[in-house]
Structure formats: structure tokens, C-alpha cells
C-alpha atoms as a PDB file:
ATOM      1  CA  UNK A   1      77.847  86.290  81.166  1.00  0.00           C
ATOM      2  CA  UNK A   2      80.409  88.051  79.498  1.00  0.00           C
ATOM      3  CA  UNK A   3      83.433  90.794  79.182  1.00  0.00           C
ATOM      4  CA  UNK A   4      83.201  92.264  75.333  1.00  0.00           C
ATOM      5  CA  UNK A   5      85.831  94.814  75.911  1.00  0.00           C
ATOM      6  CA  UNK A   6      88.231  96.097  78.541  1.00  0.00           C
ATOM      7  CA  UNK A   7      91.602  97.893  78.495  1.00  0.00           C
ATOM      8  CA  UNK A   8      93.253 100.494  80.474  1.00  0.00           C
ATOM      9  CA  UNK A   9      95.568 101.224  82.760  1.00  0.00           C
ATOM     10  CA  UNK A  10      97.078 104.234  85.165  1.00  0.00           C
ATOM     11  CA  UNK A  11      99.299 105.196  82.594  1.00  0.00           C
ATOM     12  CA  UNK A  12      97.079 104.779  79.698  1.00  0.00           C
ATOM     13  CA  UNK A  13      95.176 107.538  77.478  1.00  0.00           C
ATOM     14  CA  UNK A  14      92.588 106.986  75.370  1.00  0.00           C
ATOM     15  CA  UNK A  15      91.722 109.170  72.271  1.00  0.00           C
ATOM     16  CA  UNK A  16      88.521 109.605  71.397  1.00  0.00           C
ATOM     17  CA  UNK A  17      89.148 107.338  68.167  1.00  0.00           C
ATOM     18  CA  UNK A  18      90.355 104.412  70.221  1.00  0.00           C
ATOM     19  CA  UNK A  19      87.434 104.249  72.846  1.00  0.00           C
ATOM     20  CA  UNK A  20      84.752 104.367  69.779  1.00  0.00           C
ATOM     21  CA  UNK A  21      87.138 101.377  68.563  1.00  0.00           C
ATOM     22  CA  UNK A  22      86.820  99.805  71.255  1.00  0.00           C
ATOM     23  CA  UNK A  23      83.069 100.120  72.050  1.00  0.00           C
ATOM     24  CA  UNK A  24      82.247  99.318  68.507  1.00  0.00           C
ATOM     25  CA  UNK A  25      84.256  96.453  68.752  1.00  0.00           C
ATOM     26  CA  UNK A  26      82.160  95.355  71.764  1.00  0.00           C
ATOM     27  CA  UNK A  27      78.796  96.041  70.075  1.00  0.00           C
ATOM     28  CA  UNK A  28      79.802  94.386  66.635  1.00  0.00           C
ATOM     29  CA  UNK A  29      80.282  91.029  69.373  1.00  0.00           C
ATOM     30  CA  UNK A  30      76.798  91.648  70.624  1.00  0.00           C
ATOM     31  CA  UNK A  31      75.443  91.731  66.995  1.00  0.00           C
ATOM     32  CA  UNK A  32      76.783  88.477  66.134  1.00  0.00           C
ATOM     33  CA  UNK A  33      75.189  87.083  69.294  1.00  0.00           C
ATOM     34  CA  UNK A  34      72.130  88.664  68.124  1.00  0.00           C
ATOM     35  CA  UNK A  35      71.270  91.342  65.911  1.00  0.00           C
ATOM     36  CA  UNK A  36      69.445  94.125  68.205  1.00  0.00           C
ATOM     37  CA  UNK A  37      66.073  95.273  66.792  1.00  0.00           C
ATOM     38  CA  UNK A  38      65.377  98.012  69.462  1.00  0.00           C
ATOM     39  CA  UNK A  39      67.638  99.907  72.363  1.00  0.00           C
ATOM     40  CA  UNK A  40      67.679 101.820  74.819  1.00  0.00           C
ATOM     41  CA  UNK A  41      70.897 104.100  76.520  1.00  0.00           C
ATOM     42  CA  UNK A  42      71.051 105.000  80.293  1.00  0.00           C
ATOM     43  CA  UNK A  43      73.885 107.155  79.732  1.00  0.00           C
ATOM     44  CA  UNK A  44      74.275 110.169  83.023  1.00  0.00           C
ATOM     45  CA  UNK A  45      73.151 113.280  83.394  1.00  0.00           C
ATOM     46  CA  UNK A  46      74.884 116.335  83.563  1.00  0.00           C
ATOM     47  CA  UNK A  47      76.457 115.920  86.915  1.00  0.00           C
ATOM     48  CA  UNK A  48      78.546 113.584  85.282  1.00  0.00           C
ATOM     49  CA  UNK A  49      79.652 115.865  82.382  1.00  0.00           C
ATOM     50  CA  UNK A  50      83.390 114.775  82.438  1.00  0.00           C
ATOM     51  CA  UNK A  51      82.910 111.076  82.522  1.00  0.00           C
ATOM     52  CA  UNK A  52      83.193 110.487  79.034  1.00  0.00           C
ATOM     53  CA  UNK A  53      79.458 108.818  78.778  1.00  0.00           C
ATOM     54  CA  UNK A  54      77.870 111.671  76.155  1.00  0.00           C
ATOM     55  CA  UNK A  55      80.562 110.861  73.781  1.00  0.00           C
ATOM     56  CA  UNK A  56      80.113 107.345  74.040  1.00  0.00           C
ATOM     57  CA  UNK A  57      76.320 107.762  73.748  1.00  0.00           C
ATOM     58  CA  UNK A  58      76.872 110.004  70.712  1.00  0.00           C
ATOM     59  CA  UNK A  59      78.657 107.246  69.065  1.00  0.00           C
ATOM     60  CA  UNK A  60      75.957 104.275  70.360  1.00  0.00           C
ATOM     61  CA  UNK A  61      73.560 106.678  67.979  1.00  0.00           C
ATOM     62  CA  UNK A  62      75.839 106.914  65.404  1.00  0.00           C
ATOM     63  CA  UNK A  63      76.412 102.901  65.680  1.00  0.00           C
ATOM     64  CA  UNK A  64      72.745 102.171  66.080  1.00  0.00           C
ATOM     65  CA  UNK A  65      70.946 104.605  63.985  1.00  0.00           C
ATOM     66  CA  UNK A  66      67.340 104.333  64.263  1.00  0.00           C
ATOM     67  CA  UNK A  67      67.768 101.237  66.167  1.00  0.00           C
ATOM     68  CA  UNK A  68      68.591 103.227  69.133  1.00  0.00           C
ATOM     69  CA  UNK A  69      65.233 104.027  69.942  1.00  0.00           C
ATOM     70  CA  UNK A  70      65.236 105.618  73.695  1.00  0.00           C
ATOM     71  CA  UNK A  71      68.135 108.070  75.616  1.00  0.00           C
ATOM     72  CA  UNK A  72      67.085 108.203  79.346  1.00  0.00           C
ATOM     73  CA  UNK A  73      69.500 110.201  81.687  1.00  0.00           C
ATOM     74  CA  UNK A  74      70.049 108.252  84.676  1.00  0.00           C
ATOM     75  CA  UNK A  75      68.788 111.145  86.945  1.00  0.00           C
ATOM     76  CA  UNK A  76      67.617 109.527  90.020  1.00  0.00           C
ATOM     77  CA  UNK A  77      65.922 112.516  91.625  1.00  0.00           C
ATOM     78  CA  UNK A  78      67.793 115.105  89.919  1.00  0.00           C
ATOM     79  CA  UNK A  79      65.846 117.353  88.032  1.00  0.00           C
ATOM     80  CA  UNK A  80      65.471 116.961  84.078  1.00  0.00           C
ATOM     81  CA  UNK A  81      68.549 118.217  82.066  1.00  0.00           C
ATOM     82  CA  UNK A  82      67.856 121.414  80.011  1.00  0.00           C
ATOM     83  CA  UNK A  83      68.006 122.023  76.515  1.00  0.00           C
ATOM     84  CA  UNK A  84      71.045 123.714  76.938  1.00  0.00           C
ATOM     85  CA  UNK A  85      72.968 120.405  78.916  1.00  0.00           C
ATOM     86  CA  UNK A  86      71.359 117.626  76.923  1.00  0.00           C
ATOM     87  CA  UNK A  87      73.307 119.688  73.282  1.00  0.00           C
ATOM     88  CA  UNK A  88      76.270 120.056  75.315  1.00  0.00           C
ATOM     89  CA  UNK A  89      76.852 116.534  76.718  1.00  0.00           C
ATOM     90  CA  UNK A  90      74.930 114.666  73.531  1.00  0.00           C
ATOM     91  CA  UNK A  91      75.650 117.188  70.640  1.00  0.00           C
ATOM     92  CA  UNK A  92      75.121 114.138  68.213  1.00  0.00           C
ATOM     93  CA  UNK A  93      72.153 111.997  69.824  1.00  0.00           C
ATOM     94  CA  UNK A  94      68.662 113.162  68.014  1.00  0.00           C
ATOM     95  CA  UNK A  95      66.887 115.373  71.114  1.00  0.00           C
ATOM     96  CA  UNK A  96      63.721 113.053  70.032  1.00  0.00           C
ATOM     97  CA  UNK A  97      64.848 110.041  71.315  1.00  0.00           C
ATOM     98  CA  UNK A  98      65.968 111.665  74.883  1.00  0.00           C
ATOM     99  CA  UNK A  99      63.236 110.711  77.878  1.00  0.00           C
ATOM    100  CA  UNK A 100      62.879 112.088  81.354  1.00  0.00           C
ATOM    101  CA  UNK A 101      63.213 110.117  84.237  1.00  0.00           C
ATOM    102  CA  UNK A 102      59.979 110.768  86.165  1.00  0.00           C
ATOM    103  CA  UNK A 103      60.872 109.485  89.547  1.00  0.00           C
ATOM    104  CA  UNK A 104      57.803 109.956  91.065  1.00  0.00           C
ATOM    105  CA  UNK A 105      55.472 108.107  88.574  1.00  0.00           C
ATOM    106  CA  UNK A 106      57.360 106.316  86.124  1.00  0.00           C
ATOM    107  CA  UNK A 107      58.651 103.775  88.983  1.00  0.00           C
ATOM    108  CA  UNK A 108      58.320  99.948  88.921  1.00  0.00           C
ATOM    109  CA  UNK A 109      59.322  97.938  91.692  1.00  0.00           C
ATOM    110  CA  UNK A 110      60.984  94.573  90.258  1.00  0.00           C
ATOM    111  CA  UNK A 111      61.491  92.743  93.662  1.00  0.00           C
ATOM    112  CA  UNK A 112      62.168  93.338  97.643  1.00  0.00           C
ATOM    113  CA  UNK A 113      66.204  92.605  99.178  1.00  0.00           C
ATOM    114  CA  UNK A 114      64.662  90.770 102.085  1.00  0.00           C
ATOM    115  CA  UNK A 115      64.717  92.527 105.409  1.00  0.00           C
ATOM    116  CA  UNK A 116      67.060  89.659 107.007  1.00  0.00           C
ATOM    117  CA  UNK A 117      69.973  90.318 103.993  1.00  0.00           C
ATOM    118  CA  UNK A 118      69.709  93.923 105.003  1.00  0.00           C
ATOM    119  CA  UNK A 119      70.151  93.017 108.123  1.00  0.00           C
ATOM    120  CA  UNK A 120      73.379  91.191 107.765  1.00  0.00           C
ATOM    121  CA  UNK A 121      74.781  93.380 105.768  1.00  0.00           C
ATOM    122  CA  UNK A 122      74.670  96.638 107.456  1.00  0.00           C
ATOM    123  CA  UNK A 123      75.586  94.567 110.557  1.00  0.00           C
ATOM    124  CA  UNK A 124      72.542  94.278 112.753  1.00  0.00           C
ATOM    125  CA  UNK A 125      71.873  98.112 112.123  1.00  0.00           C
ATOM    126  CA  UNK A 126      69.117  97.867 110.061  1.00  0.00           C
ATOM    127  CA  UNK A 127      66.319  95.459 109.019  1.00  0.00           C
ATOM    128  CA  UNK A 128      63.819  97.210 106.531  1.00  0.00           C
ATOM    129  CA  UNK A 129      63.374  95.583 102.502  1.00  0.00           C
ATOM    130  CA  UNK A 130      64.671  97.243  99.968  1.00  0.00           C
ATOM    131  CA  UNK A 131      62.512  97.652  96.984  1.00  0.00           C
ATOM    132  CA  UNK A 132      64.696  97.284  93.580  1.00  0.00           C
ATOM    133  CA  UNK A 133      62.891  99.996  91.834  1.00  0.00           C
ATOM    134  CA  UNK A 134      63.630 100.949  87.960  1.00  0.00           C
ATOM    135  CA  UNK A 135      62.037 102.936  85.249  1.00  0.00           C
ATOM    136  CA  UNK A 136      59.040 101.115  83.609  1.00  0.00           C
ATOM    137  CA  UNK A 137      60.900 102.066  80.276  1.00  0.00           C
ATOM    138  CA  UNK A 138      63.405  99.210  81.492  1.00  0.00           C
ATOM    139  CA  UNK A 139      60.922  96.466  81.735  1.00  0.00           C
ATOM    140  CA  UNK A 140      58.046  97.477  79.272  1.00  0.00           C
ATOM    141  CA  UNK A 141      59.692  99.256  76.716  1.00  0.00           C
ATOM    142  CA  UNK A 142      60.148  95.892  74.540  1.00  0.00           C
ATOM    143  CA  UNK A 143      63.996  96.919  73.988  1.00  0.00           C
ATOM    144  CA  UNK A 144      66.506  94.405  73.113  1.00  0.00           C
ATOM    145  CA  UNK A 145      69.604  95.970  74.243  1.00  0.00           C
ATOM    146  CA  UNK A 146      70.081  97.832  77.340  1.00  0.00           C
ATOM    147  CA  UNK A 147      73.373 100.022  77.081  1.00  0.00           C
ATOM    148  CA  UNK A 148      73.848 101.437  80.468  1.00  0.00           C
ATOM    149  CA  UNK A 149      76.873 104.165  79.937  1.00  0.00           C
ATOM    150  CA  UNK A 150      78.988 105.391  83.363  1.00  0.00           C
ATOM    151  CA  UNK A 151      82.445 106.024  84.820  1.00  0.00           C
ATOM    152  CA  UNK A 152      83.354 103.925  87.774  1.00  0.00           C
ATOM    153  CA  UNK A 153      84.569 106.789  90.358  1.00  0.00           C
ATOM    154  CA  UNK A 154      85.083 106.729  94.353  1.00  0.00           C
ATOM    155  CA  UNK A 155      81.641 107.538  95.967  1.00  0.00           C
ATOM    156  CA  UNK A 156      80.777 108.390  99.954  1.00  0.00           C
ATOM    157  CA  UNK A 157      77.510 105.917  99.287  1.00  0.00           C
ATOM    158  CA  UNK A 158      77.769 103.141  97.714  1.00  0.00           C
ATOM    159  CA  UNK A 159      82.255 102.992  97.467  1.00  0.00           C
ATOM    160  CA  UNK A 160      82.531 102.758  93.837  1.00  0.00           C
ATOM    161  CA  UNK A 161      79.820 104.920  91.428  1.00  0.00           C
ATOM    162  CA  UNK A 162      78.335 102.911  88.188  1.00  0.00           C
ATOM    163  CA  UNK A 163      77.353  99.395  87.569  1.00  0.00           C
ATOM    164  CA  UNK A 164      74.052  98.091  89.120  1.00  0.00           C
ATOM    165  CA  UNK A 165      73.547 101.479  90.725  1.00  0.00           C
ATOM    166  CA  UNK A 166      73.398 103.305  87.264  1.00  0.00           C
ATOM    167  CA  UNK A 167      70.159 101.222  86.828  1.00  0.00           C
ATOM    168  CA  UNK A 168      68.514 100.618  90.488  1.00  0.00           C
ATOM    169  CA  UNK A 169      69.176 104.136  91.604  1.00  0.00           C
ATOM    170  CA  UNK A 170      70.234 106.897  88.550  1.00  0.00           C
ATOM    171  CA  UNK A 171      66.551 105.332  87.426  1.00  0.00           C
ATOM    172  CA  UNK A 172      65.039 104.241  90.608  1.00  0.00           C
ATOM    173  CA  UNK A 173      62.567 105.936  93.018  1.00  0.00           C
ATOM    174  CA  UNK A 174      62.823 107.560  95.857  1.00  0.00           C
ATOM    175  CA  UNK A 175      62.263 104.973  98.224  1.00  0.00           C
ATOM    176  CA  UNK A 176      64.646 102.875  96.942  1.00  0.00           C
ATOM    177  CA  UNK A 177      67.359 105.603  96.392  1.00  0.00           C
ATOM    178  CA  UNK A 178      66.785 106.738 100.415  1.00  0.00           C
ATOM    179  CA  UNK A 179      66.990 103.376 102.069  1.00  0.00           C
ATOM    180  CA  UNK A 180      70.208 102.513 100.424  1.00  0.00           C
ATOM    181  CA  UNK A 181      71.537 106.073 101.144  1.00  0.00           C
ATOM    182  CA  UNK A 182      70.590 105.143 104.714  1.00  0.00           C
ATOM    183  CA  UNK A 183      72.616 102.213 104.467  1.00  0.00           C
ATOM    184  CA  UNK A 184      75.709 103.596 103.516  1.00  0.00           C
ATOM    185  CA  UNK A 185      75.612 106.009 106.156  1.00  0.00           C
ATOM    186  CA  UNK A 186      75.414 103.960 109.138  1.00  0.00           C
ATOM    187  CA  UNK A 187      78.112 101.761 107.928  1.00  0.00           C
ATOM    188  CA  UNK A 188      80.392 104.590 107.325  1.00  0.00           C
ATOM    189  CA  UNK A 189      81.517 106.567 104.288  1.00  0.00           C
ATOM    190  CA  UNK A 190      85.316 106.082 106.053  1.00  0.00           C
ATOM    191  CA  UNK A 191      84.781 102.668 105.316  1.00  0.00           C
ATOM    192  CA  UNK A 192      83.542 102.573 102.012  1.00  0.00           C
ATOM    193  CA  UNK A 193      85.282 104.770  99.889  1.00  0.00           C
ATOM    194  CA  UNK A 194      86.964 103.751  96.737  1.00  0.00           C
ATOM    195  CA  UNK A 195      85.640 100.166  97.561  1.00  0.00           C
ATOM    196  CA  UNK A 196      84.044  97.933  95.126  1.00  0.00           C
ATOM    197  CA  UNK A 197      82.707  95.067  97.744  1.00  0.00           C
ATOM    198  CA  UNK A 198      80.283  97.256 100.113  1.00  0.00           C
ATOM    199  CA  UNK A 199      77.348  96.880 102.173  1.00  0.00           C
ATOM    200  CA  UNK A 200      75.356  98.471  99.170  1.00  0.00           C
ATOM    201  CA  UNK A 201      77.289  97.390  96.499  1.00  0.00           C
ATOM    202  CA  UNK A 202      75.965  93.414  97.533  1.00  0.00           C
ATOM    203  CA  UNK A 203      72.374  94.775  97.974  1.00  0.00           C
ATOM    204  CA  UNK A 204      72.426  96.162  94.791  1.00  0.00           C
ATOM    205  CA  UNK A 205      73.840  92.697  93.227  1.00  0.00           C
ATOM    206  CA  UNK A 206      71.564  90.828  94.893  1.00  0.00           C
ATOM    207  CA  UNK A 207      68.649  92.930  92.950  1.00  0.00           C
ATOM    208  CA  UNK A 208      70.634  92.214  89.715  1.00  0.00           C
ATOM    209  CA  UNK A 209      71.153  88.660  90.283  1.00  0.00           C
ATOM    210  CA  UNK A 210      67.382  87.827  91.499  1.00  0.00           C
ATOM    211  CA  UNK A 211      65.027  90.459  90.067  1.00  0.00           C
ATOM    212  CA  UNK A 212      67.051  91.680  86.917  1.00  0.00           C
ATOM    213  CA  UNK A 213      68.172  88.931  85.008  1.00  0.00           C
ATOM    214  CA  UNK A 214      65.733  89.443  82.239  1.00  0.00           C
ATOM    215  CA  UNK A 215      66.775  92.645  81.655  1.00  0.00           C
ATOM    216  CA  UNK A 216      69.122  92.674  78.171  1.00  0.00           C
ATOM    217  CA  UNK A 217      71.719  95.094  80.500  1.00  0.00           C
ATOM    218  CA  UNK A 218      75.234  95.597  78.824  1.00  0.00           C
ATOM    219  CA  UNK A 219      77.505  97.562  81.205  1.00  0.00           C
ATOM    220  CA  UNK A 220      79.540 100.375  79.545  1.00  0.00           C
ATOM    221  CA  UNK A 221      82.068 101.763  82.397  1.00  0.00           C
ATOM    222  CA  UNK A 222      84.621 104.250  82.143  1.00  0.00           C
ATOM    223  CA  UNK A 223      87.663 105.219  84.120  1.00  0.00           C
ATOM    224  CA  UNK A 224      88.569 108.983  84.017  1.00  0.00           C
ATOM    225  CA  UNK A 225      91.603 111.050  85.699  1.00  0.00           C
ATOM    226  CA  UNK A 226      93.889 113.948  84.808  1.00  0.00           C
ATOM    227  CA  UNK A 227      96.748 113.423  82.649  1.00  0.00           C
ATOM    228  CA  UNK A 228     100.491 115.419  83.167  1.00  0.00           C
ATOM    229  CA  UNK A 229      99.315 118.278  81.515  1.00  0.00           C
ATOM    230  CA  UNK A 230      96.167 118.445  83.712  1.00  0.00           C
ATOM    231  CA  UNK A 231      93.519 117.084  80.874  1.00  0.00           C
ATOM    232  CA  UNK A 232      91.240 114.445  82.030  1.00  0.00           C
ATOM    233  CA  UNK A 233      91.350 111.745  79.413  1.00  0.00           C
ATOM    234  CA  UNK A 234      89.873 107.987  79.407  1.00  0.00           C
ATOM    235  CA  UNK A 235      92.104 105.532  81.449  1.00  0.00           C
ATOM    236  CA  UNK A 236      90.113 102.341  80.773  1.00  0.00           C
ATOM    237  CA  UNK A 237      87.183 101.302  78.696  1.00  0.00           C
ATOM    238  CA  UNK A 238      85.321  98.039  80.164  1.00  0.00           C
ATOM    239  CA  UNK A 239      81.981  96.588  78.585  1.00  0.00           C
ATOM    240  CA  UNK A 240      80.226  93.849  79.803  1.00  0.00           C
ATOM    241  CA  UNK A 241      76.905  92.315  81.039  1.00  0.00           C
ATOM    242  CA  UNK A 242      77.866  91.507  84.753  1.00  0.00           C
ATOM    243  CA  UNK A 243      79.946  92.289  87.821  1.00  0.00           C
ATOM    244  CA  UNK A 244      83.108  91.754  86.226  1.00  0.00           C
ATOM    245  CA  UNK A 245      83.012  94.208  84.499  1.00  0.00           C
ATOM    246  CA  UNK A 246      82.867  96.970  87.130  1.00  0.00           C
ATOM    247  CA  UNK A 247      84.926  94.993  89.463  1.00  0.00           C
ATOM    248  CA  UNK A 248      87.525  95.906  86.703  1.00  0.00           C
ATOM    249  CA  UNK A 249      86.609  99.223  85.991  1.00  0.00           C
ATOM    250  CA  UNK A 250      87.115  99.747  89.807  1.00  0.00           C
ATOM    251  CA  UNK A 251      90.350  98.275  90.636  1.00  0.00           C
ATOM    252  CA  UNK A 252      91.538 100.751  88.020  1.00  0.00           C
ATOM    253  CA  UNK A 253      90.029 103.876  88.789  1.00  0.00           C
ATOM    254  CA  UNK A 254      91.260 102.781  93.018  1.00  0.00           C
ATOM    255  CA  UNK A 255      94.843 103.048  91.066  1.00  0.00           C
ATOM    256  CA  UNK A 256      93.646 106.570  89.273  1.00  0.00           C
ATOM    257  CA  UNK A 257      91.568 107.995  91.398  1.00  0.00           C
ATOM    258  CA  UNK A 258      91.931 107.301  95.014  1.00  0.00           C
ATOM    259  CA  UNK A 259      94.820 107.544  97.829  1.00  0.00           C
ATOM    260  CA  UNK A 260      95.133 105.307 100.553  1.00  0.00           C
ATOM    261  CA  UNK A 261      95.979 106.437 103.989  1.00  0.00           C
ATOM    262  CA  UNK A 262      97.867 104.751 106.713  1.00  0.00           C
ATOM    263  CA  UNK A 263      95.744 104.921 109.971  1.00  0.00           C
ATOM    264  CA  UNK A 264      97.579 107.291 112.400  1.00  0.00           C
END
């Protein structure tokens, strides 16, 4: 397990020219481990225009060439992005090598979070499995590399967006996606937000850690927030193939994009 790149911080702002730096630099460390024969992006959709993840696809393709075989839009039940999205966020990333995410038959389920961790978790509230559903692209598409492309931002479900829940819900199904939804609700959003250790956030790591180790999964995570003159630009760049490095990606983006309140 390993961190192959990661810098930022609140005050930092990252052209264009040094995040494809430092990416590159991150993939060139994966080729000497291994030189990658086939791969496949999970960058977002278009929900997540401003996160930074189409340029950093666009420059995956650029790295990869025809190596980079597959695109697939972490949708989760979204619907597909149109023409007219997929040139805007990927200008440079061949429209041949983009797939949809069928969510309703392109599902495999790797594995079931057993009904007594969901139990402890969510506090005695609830004690249904949770299937750790992916796209069968994932597991059967013979790829070598698994670049999974996010920014690490405050969210009401799951406390911090990106990491494992790129993979197990932006191309899960909807069972999956619904029962962890669930979960987050009745342990609180109040509680959650702009937290990286949550009730979902361990079921989701407990899928990674038992059902998804033989997945070649390399974590790109970006931190976005507005600069002085109101531009969002890049904060932090992290890339690596476990928790790490999200955990790091979200203690920065607490610091850029969240506020604290004392309880009145």
C-alpha cells in the first residue's frame, strides 16, 4: 500500500501545469512497479464539473495513449452524460473509449458487509447486509490499472465525498447505493459532515479491505476551493492505492472547505 503523490495546503494553488506534474510523477512510479498494459478511468460525471477530475482524465489519456482503454463516469444512478457534457468536461479524452454506467444491468455484487457490522455501526438502528456492488467493467474488464479520479468535498451521506465511494457507489447499483443512503440518514447528516471516519465511510472500507483487494485501484483525489479573487483552483493533489490517501485529501479540504460551529 502506498502514497505516490500528495501536496497541498489551504493556502496553496495549483496550476494546471503543476497538478499534471504531479500526477505524472505518480504514474511514472506506478510504471516502474509495473508497466500497465490496459486501464481503465472512473473519473465523475458532470455533477462534479468543477472538481478538477476531466482535466486530470484528459491528461491520464494523454499519459496513457492507447493504453487507456475504458472512461466510465462514475454515475451511480444519474443518467448518462450527453454529448454536449462529456466535450465539455473531457475535451481531450477520445469519445470512443467513454462507457455508460448501466446501473440496472451492468451490476456485480463482489461481497455482503455482514448484517451484525451494520448493526454496530449505525448503532443498533439497523441490521440489513450491504451488498458491495460495482460495475462488471471493474472486475472482468482484464484492466491493469484502475485510476479512480475525484475531489474529496463535505457530503450530507457519507461525511467526506471520493475514495471507496467513487467505486462502490458512483458505479454501484441501486441497492447498494439506497441502503448506505439509509444509513447515513439515521445516524445524522449533523453528525457527519465534513468527517472522514463515519458510519458509512467504515462500511465502505470494510468492502475495500475484504471484497476489493484484487482490484488494481489507484486513488486520484482532489481538493478544490475559491481563491481571493473568487476562482476555484486545486488546493491539494493526493494519489494513492488506500485510505491514506483520502484521509489526507480530507483533513485538507475540512481546512478549505468546511466551518466548524460551536454548539449553542
Amino acid at each position: 500500500m502506498s502514497l505516490f503523490f500528495a501536496a497541498g495546503s489551504a493556502t496553496t494553488e495549483m496550476s494546471p501545469g503543476e497538478f499534471r506534474k504531479g500526477l505524472y510523477e505518480a504514474l511514472d512510479k506506478l510504471e516502474k512497479i509495473k508497466p500497465r498494459r490496459k486501464v481503465l478511468a472512473v473519473p465523475p460525471d458532470f455533477t462534479r464539473f468543477h472538481s478538477k477530475a476531466g482535466e486530470l482524465t484528459d491528461m491520464a489519456s494523454e499519459y496513457y495513449g492507447d493504453r487507456l482503454t475504458d472512461v466510465l463516469p462514475a454515475l451511480g444512478t444519474h443518467k448518462p452524460m450527453s454529448e454536449t457534457e462529456l466535450a465539455t468536461m473531457y475535451p481531450k479524452t477520445p469519445k470512443g473509449k467513454i462507457r455508460v454506467h448501466d446501473w440496472r444491468n451492468d451490476i456485480v455484487t463482489l461481497g455482503e458487509v455482514p448484517s451484525e457490522f451494520m448493526h454496530q455501526v449505525s448503532e443498533g438502528k439497523l441490521d440489513y447486509t450491504w451488498p458491495a456492488q460495482v460495475n462488471k467493467l471493474l472486475r472482468d474488464g482484464g484492466h491493469d490499472l484502475i485510476l479512480s479520479i475525484g475531489q474529496v468535498v463535505p457530503h450530507e451521506v457519507v461525511g467526506m465525498a471520493n475514495g471507496s465511494k467513487n467505486i462502490f457507489v458512483g458505479t454501484g447499483g441501486v441497492m447498494g447505493i439506497h441502503r448506505s443512503h439509509f444509513l447515513g440518514a439515521v445516524y445524522g447528516m449533523e453528525r457527519m459532515m465534513g468527517r472522514a471516519d463515519t458510519p458509512v465511510r467504515r462500511v465502505l472500507n470494510y468492502a475495500s479491505e475484504h471484497f476489493a483487494k484484487e482490484l488494481p485501484i489507484v486513488y486520484v483525489q482532489t481538493v478544490v476551493n475559491k481563491s481571493a479573487k473568487g476562482e476555484l483552483v486545486m488546493r491539494g493533489l493526493f494519489i494513492g492505492d488506500d485510505s491514506e490517501c483520502f484521509e489526507k485529501a480530507a483533513e485538507l479540504s475540512l481546512q478549505c472547505n468546511f466551518q466548524m460551529l460551536d454548539r449553542e
